[in-house]
PDB file of N, CA and C in Angstrom:
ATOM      1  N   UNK A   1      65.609  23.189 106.528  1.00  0.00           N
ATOM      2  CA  UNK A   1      65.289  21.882 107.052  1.00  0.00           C
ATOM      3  C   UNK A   1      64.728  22.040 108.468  1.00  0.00           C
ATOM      4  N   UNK A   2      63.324  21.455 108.807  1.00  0.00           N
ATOM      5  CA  UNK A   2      62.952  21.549 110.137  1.00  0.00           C
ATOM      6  C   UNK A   2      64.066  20.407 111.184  1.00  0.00           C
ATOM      7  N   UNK A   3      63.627  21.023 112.322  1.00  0.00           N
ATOM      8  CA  UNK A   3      64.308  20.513 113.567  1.00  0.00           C
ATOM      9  C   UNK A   3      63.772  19.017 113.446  1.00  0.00           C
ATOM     10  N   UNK A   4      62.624  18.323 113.317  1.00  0.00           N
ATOM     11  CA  UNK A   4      62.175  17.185 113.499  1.00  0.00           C
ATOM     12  C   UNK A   4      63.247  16.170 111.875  1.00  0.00           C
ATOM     13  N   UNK A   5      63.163  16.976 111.396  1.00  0.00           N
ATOM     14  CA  UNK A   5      63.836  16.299 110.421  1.00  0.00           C
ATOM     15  C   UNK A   5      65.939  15.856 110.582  1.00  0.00           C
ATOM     16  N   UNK A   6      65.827  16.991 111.450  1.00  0.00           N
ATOM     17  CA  UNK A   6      67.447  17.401 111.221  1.00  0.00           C
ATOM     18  C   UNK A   6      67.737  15.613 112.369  1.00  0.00           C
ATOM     19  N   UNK A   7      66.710  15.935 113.585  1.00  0.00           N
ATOM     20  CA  UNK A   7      66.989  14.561 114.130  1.00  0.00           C
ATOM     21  C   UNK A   7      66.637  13.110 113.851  1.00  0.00           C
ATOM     22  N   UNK A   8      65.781  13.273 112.829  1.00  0.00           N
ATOM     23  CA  UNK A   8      65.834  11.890 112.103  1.00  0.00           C
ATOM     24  C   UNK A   8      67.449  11.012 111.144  1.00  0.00           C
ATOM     25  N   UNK A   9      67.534  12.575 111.365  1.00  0.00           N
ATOM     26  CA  UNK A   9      69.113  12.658 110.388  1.00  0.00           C
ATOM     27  C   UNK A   9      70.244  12.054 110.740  1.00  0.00           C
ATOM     28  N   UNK A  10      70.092  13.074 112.132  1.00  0.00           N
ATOM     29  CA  UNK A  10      71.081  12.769 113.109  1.00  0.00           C
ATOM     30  C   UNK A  10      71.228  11.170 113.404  1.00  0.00           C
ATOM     31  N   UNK A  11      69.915  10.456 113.684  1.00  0.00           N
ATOM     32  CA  UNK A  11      70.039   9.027 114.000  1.00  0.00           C
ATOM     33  C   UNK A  11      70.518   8.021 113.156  1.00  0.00           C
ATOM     34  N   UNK A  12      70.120   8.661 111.676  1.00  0.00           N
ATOM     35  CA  UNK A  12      70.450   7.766 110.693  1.00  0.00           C
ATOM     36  C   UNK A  12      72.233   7.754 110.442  1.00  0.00           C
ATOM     37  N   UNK A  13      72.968   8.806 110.573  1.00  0.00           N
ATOM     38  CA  UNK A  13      73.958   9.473 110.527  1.00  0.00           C
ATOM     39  C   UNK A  13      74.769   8.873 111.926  1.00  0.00           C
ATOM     40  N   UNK A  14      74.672   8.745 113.049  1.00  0.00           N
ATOM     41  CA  UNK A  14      75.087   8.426 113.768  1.00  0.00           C
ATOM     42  C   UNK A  14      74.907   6.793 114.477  1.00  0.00           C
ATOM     43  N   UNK A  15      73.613   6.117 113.871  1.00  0.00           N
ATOM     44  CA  UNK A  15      73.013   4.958 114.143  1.00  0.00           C
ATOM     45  C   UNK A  15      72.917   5.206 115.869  1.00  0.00           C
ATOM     46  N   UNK A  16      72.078   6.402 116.564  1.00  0.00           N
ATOM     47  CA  UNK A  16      71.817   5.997 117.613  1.00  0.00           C
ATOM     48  C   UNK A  16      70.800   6.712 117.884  1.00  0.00           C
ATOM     49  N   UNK A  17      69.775   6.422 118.790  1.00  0.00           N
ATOM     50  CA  UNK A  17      68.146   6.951 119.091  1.00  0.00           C
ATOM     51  C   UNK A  17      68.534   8.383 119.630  1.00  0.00           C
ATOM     52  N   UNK A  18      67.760   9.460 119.144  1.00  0.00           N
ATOM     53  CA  UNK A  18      67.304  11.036 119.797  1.00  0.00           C
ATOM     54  C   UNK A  18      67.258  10.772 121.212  1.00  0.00           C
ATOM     55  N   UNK A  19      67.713  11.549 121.853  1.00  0.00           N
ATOM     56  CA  UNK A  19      67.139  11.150 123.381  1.00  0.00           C
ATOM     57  C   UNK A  19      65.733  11.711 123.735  1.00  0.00           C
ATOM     58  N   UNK A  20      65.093  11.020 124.759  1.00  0.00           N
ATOM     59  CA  UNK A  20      63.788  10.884 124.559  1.00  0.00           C
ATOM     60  C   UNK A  20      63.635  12.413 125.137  1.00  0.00           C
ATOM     61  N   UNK A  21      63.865  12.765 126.280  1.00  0.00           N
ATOM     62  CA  UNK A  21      63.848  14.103 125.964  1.00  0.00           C
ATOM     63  C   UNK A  21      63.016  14.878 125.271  1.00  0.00           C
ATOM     64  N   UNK A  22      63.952  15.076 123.724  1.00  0.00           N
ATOM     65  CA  UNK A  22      63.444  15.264 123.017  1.00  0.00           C
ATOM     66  C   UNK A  22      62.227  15.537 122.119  1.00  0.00           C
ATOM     67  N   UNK A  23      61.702  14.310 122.139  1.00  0.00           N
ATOM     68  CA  UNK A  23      60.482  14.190 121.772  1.00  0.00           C
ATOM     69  C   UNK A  23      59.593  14.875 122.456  1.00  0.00           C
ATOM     70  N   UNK A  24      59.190  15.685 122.977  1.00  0.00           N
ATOM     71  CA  UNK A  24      58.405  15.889 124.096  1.00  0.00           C
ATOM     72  C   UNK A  24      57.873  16.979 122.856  1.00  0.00           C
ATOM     73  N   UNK A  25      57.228  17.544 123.035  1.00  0.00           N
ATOM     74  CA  UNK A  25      56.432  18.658 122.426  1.00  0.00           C
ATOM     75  C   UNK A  25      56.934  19.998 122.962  1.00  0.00           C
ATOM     76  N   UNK A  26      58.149  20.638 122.485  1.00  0.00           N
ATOM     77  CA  UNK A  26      58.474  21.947 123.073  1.00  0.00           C
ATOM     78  C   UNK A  26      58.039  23.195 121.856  1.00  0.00           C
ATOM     79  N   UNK A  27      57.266  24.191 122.871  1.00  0.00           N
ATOM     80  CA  UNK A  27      56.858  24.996 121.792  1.00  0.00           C
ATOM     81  C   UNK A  27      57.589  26.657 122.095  1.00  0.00           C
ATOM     82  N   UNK A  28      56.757  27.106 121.034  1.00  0.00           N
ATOM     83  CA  UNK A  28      57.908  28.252 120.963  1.00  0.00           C
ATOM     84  C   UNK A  28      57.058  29.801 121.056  1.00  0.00           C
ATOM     85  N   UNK A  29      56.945  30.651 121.156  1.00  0.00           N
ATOM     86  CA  UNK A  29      55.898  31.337 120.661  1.00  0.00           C
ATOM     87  C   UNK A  29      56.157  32.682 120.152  1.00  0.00           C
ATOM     88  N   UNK A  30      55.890  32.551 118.886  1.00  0.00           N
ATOM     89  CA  UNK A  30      56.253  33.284 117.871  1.00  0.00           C
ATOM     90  C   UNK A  30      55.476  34.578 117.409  1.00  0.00           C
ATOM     91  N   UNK A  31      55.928  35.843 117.721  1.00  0.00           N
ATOM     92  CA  UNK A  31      55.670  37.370 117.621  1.00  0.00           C
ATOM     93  C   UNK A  31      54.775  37.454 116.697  1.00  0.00           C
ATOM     94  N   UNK A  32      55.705  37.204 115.461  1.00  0.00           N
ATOM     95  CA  UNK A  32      55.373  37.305 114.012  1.00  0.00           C
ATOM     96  C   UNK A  32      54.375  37.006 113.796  1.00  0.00           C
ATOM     97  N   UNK A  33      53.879  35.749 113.753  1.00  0.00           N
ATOM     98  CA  UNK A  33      52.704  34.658 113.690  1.00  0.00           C
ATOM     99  C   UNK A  33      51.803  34.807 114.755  1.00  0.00           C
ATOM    100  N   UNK A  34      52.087  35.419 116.400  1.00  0.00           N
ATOM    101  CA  UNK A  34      51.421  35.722 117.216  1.00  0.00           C
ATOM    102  C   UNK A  34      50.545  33.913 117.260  1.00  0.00           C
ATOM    103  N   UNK A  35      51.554  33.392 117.532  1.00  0.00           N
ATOM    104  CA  UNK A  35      50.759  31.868 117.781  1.00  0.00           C
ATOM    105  C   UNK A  35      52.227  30.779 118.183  1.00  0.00           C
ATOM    106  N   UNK A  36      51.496  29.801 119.233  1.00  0.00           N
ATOM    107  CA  UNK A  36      52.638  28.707 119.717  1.00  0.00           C
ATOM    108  C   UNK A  36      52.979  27.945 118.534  1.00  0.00           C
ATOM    109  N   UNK A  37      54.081  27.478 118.462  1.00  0.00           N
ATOM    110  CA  UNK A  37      54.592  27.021 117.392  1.00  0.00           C
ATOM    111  C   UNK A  37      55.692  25.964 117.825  1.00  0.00           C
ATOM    112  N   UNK A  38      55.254  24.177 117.481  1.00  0.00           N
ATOM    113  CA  UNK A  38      56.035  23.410 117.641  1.00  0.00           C
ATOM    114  C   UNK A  38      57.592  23.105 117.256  1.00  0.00           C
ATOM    115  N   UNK A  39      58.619  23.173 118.400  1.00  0.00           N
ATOM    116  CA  UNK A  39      59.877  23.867 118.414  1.00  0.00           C
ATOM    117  C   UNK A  39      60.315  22.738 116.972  1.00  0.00           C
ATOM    118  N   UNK A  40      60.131  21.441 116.835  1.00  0.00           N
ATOM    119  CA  UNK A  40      60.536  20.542 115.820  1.00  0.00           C
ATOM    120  C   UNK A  40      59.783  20.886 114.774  1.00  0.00           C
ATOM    121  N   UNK A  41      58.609  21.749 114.278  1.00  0.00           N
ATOM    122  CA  UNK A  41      58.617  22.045 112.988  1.00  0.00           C
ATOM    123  C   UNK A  41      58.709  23.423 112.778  1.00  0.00           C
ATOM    124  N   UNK A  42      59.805  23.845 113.395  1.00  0.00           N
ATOM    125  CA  UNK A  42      60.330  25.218 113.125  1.00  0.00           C
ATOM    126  C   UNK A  42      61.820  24.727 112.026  1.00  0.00           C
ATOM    127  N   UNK A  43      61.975  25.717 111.368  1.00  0.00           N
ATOM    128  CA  UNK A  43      63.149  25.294 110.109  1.00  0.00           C
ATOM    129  C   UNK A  43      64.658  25.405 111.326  1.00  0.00           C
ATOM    130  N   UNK A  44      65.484  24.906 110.594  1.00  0.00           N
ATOM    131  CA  UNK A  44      67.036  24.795 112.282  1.00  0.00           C
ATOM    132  C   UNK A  44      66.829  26.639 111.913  1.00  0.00           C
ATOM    133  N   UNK A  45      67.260  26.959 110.945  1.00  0.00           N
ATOM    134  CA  UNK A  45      67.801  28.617 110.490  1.00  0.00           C
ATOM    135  C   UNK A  45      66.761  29.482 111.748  1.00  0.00           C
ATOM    136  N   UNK A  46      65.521  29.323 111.576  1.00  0.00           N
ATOM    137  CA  UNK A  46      64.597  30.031 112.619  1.00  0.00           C
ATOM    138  C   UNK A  46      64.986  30.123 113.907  1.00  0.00           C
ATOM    139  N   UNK A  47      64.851  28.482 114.387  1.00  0.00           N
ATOM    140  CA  UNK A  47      65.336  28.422 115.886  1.00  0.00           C
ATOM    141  C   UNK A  47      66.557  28.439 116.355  1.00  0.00           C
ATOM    142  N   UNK A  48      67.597  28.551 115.880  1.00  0.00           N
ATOM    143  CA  UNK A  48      68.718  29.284 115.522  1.00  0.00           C
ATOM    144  C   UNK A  48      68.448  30.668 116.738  1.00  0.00           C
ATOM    145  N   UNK A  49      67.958  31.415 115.418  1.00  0.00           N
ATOM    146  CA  UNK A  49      67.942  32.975 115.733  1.00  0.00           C
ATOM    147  C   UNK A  49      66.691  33.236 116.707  1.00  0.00           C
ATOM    148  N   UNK A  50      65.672  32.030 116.865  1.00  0.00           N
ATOM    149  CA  UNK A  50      64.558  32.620 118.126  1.00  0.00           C
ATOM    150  C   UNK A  50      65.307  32.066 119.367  1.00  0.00           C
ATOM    151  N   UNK A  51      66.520  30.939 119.172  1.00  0.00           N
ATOM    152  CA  UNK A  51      67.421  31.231 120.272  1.00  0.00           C
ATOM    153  C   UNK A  51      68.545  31.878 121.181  1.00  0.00           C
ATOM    154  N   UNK A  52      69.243  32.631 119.652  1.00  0.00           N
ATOM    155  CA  UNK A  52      70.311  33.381 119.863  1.00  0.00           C
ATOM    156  C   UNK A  52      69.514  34.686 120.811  1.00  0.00           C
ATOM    157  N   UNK A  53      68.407  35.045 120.374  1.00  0.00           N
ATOM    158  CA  UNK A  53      67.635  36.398 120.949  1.00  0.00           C
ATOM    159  C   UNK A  53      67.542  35.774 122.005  1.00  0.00           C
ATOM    160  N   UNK A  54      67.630  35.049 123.120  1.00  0.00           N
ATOM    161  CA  UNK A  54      67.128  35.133 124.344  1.00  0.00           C
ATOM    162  C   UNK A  54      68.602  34.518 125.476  1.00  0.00           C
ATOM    163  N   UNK A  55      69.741  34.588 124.704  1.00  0.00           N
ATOM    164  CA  UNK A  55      71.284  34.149 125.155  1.00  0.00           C
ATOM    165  C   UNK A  55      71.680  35.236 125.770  1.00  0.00           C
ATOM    166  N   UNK A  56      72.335  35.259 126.974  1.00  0.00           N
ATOM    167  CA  UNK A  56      72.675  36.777 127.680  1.00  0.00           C
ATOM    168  C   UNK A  56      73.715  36.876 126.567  1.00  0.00           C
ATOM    169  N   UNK A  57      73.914  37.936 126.733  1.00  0.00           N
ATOM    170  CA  UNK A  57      75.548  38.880 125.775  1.00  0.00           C
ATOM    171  C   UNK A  57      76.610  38.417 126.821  1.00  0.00           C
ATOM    172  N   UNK A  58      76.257  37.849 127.750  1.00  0.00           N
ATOM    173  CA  UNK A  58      77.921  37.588 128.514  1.00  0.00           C
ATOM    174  C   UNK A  58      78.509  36.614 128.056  1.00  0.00           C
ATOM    175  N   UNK A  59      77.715  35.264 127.317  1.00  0.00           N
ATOM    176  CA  UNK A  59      77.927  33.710 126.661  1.00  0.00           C
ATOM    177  C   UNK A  59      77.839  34.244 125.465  1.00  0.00           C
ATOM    178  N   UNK A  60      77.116  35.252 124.443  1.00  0.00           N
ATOM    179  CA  UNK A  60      77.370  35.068 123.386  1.00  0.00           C
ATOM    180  C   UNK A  60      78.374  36.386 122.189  1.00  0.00           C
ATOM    181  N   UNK A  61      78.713  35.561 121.108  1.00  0.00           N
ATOM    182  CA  UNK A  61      79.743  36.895 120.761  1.00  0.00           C
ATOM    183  C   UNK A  61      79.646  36.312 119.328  1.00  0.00           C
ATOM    184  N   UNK A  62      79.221  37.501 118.465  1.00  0.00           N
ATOM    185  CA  UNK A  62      78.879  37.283 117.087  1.00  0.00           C
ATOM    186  C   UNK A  62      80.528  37.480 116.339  1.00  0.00           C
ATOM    187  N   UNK A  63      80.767  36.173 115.722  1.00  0.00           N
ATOM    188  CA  UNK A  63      82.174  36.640 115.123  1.00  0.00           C
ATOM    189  C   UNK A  63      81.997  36.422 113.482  1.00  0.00           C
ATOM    190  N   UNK A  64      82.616  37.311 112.701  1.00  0.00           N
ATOM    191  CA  UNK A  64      82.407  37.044 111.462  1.00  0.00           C
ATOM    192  C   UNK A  64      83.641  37.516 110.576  1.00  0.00           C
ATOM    193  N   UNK A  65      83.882  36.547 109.498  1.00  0.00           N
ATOM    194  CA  UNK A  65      85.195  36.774 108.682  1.00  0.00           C
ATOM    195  C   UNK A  65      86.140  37.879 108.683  1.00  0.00           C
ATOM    196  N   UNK A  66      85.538  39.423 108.726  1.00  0.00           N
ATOM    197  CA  UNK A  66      86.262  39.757 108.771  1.00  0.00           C
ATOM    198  C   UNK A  66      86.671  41.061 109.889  1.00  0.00           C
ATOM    199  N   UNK A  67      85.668  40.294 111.081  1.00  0.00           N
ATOM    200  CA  UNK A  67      85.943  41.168 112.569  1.00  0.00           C
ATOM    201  C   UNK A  67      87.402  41.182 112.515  1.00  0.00           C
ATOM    202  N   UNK A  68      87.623  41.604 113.199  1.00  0.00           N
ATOM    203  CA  UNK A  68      89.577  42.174 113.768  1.00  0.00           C
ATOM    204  C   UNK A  68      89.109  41.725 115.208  1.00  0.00           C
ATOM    205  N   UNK A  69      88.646  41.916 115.848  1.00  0.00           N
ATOM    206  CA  UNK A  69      88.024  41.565 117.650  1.00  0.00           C
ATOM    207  C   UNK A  69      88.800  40.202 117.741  1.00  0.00           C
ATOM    208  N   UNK A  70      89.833  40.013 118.836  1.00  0.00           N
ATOM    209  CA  UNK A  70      90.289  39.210 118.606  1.00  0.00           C
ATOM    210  C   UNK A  70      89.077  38.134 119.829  1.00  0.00           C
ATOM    211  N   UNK A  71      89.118  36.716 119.619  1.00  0.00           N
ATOM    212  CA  UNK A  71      87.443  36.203 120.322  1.00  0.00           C
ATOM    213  C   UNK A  71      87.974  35.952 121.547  1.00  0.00           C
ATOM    214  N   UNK A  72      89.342  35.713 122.157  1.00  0.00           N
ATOM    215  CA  UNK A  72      90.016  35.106 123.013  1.00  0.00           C
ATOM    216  C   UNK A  72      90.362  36.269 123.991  1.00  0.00           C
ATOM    217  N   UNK A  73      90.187  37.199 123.658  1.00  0.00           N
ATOM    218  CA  UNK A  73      90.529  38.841 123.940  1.00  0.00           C
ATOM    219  C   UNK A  73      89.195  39.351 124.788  1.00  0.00           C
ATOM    220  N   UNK A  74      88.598  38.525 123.927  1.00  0.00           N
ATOM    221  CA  UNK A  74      86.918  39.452 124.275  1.00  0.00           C
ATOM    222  C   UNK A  74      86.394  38.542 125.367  1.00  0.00           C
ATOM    223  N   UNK A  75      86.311  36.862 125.216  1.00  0.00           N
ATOM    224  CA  UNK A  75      85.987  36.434 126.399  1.00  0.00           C
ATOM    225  C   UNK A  75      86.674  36.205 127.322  1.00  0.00           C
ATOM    226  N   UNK A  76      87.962  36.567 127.185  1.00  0.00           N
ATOM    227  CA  UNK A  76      89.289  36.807 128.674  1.00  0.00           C
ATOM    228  C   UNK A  76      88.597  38.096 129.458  1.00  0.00           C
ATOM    229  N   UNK A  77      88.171  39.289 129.230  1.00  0.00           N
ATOM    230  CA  UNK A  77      87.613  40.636 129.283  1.00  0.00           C
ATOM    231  C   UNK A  77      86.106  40.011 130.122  1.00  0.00           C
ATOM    232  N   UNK A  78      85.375  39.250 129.747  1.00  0.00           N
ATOM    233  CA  UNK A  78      83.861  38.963 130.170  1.00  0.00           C
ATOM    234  C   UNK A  78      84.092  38.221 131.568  1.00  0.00           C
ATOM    235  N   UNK A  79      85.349  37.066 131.063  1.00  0.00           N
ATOM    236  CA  UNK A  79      85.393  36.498 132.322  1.00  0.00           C
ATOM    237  C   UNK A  79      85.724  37.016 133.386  1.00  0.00           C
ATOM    238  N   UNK A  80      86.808  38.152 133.630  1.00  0.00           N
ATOM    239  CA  UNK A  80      86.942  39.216 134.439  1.00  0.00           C
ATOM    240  C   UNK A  80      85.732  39.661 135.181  1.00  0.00           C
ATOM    241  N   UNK A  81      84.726  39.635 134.336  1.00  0.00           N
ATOM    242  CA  UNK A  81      84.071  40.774 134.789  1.00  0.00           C
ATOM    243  C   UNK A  81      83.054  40.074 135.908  1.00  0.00           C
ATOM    244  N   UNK A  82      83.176  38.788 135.640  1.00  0.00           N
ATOM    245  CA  UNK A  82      81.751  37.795 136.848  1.00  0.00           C
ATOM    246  C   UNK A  82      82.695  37.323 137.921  1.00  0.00           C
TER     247      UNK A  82
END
């Protein structure tokens, strides 16, 4: 599902307007495709992951079913460290 869609969703779902914000034309620019690419007709799954790639590693921490890493462990450890 693209981003432009997910917030049509959202409004209908919540009965309240996108903030305008929003609307603005944010683009993205994409390796792959080697071309700008409007951030609302990118699918969520894409911009997702063309956002996770540009999150420092100090805010982000991939956790999955069956890590052992305990998450409370790991960002007690980060916060130390700033």
């Amino acid at each position: 599902m693209k981003i432009n869609k997910v917030l049509k969703l959202q409004e209908v779902i919540e009965e309240n307007k996108t903030p305008y914000d929003l609307h603005k034309i944010y683009q993205y620019f994409s390796k792959s495709e080697r071309e700008w690419v409007d951030v609302g007709d990118m699918h969520l799954t894409h911009f997702l992951r063309a956002a996770f790639k540009y999150m420092p590693e100090d805010i982000m921490y991939a956790r999955y079913e069956d890590d052992n890493v305990n998450i409370i462990n790991h960002l007690n450890d980060n916060w130390r460290r700033v």
